[in-house]
Protein backbone atom coordinates (compact mmCIF):
# COMPACT_ATOMS: atom_id res chain seq x y z
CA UNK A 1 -8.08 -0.72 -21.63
CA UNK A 2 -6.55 0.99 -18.72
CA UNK A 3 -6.86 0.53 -15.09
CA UNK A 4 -5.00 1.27 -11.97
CA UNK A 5 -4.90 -2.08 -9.50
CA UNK A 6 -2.96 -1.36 -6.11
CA UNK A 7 -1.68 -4.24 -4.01
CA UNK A 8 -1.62 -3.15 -0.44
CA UNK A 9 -1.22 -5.20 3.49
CA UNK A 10 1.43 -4.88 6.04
CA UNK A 11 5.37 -5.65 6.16
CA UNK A 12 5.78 -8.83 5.22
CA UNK A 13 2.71 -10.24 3.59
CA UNK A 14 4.06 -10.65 0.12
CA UNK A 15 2.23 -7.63 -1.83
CA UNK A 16 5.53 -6.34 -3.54
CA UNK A 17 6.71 -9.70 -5.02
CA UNK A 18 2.72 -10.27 -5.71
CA UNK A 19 2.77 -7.14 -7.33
CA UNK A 20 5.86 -7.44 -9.45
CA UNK A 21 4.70 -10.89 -10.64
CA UNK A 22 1.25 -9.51 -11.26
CA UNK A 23 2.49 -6.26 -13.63
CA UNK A 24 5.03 -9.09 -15.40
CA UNK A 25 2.13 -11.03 -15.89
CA UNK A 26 0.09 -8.74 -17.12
CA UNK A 27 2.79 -8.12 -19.96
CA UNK A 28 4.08 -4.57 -21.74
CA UNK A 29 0.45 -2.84 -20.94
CA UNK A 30 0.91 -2.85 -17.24
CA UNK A 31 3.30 -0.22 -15.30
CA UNK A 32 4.53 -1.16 -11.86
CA UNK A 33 4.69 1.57 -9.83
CA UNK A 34 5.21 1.95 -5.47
CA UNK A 35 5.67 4.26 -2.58
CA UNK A 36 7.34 5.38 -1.41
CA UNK A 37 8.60 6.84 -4.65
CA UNK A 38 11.87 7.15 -6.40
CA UNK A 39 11.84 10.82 -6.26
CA UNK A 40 13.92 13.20 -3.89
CA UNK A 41 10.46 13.72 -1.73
CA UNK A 42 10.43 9.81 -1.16
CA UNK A 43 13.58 9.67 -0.20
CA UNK A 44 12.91 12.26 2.63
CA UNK A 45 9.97 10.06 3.44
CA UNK A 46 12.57 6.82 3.76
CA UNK A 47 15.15 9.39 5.81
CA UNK A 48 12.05 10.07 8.32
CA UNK A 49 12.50 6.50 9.08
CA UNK A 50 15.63 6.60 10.48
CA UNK A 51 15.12 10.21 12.04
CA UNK A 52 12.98 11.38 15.02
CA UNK A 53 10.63 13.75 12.96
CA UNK A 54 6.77 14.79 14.20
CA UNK A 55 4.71 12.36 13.64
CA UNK A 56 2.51 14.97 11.43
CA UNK A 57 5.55 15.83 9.65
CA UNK A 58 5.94 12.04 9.03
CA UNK A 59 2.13 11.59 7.34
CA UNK A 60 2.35 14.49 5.64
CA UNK A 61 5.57 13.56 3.63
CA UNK A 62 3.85 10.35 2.61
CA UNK A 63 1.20 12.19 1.62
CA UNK A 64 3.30 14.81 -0.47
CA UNK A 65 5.18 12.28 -2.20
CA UNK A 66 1.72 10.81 -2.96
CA UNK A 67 0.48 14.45 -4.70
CA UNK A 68 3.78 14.09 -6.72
CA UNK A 69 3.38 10.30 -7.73
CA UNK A 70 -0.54 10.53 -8.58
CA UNK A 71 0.05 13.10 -12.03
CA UNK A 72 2.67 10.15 -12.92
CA UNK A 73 -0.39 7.41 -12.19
CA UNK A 74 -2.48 9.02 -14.47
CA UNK A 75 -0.18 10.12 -17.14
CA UNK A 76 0.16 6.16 -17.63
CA UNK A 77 -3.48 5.75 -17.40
CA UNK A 78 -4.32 8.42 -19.88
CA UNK A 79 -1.94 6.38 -22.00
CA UNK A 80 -4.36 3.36 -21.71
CA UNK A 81 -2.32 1.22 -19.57
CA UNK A 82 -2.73 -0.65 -16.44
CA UNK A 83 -0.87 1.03 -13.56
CA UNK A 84 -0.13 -1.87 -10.71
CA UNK A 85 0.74 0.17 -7.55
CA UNK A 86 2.85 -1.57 -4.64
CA UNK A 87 1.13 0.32 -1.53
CA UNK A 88 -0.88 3.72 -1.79
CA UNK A 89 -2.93 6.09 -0.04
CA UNK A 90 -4.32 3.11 2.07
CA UNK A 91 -1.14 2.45 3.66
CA UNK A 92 -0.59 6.15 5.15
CA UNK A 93 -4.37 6.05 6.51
CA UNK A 94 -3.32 2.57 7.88
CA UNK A 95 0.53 2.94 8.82
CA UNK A 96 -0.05 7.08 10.18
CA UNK A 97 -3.30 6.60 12.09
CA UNK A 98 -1.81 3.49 14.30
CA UNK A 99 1.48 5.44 14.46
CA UNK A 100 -0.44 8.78 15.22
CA UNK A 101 -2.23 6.97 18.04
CA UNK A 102 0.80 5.66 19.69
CA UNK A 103 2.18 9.44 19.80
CA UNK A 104 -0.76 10.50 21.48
CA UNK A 105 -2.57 12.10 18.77
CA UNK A 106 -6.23 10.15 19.20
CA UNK A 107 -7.51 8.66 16.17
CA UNK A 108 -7.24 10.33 13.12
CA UNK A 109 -8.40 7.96 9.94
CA UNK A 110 -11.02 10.08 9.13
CA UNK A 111 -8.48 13.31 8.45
CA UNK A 112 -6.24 10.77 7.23
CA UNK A 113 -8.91 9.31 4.41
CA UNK A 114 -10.34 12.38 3.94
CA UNK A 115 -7.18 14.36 2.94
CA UNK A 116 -5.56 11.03 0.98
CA UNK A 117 -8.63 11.17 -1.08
CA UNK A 118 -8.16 14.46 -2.16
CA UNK A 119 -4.76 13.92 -3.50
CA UNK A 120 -5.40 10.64 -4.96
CA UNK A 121 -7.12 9.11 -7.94
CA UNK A 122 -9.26 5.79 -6.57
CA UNK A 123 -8.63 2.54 -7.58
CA UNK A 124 -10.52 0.12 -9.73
CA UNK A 125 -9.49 -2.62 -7.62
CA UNK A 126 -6.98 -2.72 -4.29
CA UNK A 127 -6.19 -5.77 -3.38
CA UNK A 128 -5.24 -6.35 0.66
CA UNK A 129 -2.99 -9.01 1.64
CA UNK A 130 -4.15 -10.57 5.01
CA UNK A 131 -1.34 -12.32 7.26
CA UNK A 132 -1.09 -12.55 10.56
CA UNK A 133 1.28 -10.01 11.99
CA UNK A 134 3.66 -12.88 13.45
CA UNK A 135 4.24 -14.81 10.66
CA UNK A 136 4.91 -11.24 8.63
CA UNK A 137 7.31 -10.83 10.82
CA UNK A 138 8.73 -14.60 10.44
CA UNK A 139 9.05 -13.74 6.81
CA UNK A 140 11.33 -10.30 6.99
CA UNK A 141 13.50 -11.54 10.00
CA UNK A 142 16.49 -11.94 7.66
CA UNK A 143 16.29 -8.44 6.06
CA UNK A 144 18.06 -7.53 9.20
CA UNK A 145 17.71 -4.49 11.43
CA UNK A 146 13.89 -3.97 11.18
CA UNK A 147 12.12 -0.85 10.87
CA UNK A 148 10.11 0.97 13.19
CA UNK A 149 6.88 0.01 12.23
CA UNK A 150 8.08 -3.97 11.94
CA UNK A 151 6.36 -4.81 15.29
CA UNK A 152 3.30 -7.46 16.06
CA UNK A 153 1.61 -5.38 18.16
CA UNK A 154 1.87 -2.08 15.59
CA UNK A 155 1.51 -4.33 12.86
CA UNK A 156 -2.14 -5.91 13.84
CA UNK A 157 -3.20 -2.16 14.55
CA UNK A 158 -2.47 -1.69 11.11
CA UNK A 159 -3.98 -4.29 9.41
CA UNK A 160 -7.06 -3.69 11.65
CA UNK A 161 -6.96 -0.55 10.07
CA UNK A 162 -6.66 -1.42 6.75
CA UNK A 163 -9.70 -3.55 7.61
CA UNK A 164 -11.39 -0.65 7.99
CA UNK A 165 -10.59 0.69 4.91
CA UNK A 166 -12.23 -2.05 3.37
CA UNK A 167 -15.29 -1.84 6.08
CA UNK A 168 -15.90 1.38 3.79
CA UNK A 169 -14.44 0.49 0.48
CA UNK A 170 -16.43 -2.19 -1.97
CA UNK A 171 -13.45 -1.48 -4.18
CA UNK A 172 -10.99 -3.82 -1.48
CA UNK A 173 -10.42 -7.11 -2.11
CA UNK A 174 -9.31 -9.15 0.75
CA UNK A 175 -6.52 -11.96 0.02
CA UNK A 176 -5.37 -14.51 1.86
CA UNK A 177 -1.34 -14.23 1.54
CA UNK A 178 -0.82 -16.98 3.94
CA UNK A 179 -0.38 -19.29 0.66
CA UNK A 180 2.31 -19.54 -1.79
CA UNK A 181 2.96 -16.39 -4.21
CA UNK A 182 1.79 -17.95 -7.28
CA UNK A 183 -1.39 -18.86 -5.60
CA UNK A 184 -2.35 -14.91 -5.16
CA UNK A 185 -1.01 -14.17 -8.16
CA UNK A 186 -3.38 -16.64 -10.24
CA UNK A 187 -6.80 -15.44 -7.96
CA UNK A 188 -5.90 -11.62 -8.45
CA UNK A 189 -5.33 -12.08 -12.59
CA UNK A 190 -8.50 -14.26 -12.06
CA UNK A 191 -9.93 -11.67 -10.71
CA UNK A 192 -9.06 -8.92 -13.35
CA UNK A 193 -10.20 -10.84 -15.98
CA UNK A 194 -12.98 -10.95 -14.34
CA UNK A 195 -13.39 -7.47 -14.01
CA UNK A 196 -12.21 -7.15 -18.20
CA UNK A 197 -8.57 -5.59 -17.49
């Protein structure tokens, strides 16, 4: 049976180890997939990182990676497996709308959703990491220089916005990733079989 789980939450509250260990767990019918992507148009999206671009420019490269990514996520599904996704569409309504807002561009997570939507296939199940911003931050102090979105005060306007997401969303799961990794891992495979994946 196929099924497309995505692991989402802020820098530094475990979801790509979590999602590793999930898709190894899961054995040869899982595919673990992330975004950025691979491809040349995720690589321009890492490059915008280090570059002053507009901040539309900057949401609308996640998003275009995305469009490219999403025929790959259901190529996989089509194929009956179960595609585990490190970060999707919910992190470019999260990540762009507090980054948007800080650039003086009001709030825009309803454009944001609306347009991710269209580009994306929804999940069966996302699950969202919750830590608090300052011990994320404890976490990825030794991956030196940190990125510009690796701040406490961005970082709690995202995950507030990810809580909106789930506000909306019965589809979000909310974890608490203030416990050791094999302590997620166990509740979200609990919580597929659960759900028969």
């Amino acid at each position: 049976m196929s099924g497309f789980v995505v692991i989402e939450g802020i820098d530094g509250c475990g979801k790509s180890t979590v999602a590793k260990t999930v898709a190894d767990r899961l054995g040869p019918r899982a595919v673990l997939t992330r975004e950025p992507t691979d491809s040349w148009i995720g690589r321009a999206v890492r490059k915008g990182d280090s570059e002053e671009v507009s901040p539309y420019l900057d949401a609308l490269l996640f998003m275009a990676d995305r469009a490219n990514h999403t025929p790959e996520i259901a190529n996989h599904l089509e194929s009956g497996k179960i595609v585990v996704c490190d970060r999707y569409y919910h992190s470019t309504v999260a990540y762009q709308t507090a980054y948007l807002r800080r650039k003086s561009q009001g709030d825009n997570f309803d454009w944001l959703l609306d347009a991710n939507i269209r580009i994306s296939i929804h999940p069966d199940v996302t699950f969202l990491l919750i830590v608090d911003p300052e011990e994320a931050l404890g976490r990825i102090g030794d991956r030196g220089e940190l990125s510009r979105f690796e701040r406490e005060d961005f970082l709690k306007e995202v995950q507030g916005n990810y809580l909106r997401l789930a506000e909306r969303d019965p589809t979000i799961v909310q974890v608490d990733s203030t416990r050791p990794p094999r302590e997620i891992v166990e509740e979200i495979l609990q919580a597929l079989n659960e759900r028969k994946f």
